[in-house]
C-alpha atoms as a PDB file:
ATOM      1  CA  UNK A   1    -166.184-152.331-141.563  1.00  0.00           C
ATOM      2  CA  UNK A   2    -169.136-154.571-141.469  1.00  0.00           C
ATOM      3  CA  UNK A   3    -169.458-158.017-143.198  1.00  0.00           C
ATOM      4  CA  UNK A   4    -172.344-159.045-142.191  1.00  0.00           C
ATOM      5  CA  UNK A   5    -174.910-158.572-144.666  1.00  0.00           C
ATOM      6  CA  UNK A   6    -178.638-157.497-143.967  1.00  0.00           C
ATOM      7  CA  UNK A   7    -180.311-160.590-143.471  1.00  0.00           C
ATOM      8  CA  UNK A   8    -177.801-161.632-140.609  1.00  0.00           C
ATOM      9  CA  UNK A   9    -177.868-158.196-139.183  1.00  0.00           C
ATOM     10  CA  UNK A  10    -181.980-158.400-139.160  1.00  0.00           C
ATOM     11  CA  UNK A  11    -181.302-161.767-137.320  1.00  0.00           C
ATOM     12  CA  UNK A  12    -179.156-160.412-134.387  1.00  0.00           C
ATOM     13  CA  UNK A  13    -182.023-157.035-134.447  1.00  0.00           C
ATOM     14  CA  UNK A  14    -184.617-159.385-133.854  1.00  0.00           C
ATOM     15  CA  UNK A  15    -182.869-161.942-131.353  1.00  0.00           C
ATOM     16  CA  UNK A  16    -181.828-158.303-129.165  1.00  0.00           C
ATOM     17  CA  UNK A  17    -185.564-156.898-129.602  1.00  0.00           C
ATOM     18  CA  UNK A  18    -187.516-160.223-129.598  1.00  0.00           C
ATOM     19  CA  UNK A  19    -189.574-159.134-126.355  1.00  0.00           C
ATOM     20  CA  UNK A  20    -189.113-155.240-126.173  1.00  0.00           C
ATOM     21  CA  UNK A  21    -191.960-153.358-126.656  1.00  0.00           C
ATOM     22  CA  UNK A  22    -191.261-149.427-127.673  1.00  0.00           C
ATOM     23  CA  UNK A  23    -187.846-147.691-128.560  1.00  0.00           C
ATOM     24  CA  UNK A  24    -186.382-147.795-124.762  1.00  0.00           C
ATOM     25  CA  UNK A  25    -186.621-151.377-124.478  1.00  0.00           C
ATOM     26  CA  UNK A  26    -185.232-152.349-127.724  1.00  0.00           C
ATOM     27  CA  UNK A  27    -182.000-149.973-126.703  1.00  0.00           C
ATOM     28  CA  UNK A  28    -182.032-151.771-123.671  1.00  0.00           C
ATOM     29  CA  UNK A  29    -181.865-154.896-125.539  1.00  0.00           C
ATOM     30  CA  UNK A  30    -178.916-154.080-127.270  1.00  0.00           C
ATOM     31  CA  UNK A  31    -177.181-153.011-125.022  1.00  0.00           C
ATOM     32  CA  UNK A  32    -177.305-156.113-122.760  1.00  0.00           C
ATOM     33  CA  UNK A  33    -176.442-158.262-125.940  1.00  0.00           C
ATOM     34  CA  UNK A  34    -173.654-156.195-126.467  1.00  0.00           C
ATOM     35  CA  UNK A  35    -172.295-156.060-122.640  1.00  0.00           C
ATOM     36  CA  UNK A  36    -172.861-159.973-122.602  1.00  0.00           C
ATOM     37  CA  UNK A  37    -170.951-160.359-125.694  1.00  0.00           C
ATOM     38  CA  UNK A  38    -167.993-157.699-126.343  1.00  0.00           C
ATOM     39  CA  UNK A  39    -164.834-159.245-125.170  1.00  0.00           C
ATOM     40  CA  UNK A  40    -163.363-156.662-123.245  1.00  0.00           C
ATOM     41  CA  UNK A  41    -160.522-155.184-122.686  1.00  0.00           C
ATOM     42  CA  UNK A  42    -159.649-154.142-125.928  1.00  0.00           C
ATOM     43  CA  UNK A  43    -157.293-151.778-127.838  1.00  0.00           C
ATOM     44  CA  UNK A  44    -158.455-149.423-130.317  1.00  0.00           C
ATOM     45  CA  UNK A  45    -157.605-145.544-132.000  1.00  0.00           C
ATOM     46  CA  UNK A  46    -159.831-142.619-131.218  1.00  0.00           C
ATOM     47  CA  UNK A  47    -158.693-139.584-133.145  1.00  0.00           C
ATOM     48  CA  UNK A  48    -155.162-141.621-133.619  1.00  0.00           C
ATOM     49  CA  UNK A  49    -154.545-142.120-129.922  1.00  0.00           C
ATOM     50  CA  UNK A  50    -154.576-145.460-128.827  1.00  0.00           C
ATOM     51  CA  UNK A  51    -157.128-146.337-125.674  1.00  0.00           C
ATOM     52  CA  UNK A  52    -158.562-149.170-123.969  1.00  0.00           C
ATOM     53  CA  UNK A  53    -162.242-149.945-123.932  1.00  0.00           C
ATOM     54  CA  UNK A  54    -163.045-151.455-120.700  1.00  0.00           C
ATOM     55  CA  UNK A  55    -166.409-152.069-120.809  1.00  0.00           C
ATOM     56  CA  UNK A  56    -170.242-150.865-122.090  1.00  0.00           C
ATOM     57  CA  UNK A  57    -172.902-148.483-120.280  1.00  0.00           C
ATOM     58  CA  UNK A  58    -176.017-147.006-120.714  1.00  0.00           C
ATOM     59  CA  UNK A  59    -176.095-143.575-119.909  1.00  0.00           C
ATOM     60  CA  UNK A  60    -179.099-141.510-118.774  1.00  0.00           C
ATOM     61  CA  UNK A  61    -179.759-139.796-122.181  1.00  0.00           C
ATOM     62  CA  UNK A  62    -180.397-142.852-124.046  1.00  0.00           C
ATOM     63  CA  UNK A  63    -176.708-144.232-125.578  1.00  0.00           C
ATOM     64  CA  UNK A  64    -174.803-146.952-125.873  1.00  0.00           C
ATOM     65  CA  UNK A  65    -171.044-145.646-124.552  1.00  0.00           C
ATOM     66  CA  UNK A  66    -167.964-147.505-124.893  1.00  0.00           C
ATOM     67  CA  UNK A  67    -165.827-146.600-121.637  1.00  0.00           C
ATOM     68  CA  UNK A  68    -162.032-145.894-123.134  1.00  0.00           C
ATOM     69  CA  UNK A  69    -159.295-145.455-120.871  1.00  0.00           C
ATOM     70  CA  UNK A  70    -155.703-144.202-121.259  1.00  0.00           C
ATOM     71  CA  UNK A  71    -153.328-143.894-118.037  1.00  0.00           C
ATOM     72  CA  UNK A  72    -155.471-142.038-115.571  1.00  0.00           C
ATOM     73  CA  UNK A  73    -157.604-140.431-118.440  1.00  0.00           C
ATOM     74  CA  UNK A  74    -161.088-141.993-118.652  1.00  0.00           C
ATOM     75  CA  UNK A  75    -164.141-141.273-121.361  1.00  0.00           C
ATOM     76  CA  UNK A  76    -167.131-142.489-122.882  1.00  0.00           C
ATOM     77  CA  UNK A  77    -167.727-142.465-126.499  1.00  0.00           C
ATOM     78  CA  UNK A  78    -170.821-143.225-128.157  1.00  0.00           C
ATOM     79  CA  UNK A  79    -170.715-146.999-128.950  1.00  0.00           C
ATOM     80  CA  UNK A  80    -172.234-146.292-132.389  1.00  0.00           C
ATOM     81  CA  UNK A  81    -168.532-143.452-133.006  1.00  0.00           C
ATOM     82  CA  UNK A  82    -166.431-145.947-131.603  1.00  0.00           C
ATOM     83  CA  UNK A  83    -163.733-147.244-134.683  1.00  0.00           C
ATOM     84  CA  UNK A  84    -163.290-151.349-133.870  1.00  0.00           C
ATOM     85  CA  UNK A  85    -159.626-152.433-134.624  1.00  0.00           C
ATOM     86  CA  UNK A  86    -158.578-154.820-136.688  1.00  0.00           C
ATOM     87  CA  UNK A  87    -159.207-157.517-136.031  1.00  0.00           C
ATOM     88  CA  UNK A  88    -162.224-156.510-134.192  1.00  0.00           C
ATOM     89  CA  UNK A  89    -163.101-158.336-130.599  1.00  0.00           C
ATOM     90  CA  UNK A  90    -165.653-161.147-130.632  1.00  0.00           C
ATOM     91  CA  UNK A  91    -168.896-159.706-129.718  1.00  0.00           C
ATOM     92  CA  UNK A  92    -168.782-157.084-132.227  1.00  0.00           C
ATOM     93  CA  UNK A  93    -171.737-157.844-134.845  1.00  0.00           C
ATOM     94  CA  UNK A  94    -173.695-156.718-131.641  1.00  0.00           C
ATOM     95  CA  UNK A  95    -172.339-153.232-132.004  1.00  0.00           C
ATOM     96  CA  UNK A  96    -172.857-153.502-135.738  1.00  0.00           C
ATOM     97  CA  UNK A  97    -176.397-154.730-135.512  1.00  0.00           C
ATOM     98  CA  UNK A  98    -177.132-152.111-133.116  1.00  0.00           C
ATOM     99  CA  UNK A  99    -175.479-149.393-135.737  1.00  0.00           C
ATOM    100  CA  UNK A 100    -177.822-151.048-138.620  1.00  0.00           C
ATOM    101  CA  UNK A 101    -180.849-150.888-136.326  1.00  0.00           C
ATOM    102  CA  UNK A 102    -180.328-147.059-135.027  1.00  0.00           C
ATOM    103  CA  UNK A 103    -179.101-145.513-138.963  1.00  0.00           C
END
């Protein structure tokens, strides 16, 4: 899905990392550019049934998660699994930075 080419993804990598020293804080980095930035609520399809990603979280073993919801049903899904809809919320070239940085 992404458009943004390398140079503009190494821009965002180094605006979410520009004073994180080691792994852990870079992750951290990320994931407060991407909670600051993802619009949220949103709609999208996980495994073809629609949810609703509420919001971001970093979870104790070191991910990004998206938190979906549907009706009283709620869980997380790695933020770099999560399929963005078309089109995708603002904020999103955070998640796809994030996904260039981690491959």
């Amino acid at each position: 899905m992404s458009t943004w080419d390398p140079a503009a993804l190494e821009a965002l990598i180094e605006e979410a990392t520009v004073d994180a020293y080691g792994e852990e804080e870079q992750l951290t980095g990320f994931f407060t550019m991407i909670e600051e930035s993802l619009a949220v609520p949103f709609t999208t399809a996980v495994l073809g049934v629609e949810v609703s990603v509420v919001g971001v979280d970093l979870v104790e073993d070191g991910r990004v998660v998206a938190c979906c919801v549907r009706g009283s049903f709620r869980q997380d899904i790695g933020i770099l699994d999560l399929p963005l809809p078309e089109p995708a919320p603002e904020g999103w070239q955070w998640i796809e930075a994030y996904r260039y940085w981690a491959r």
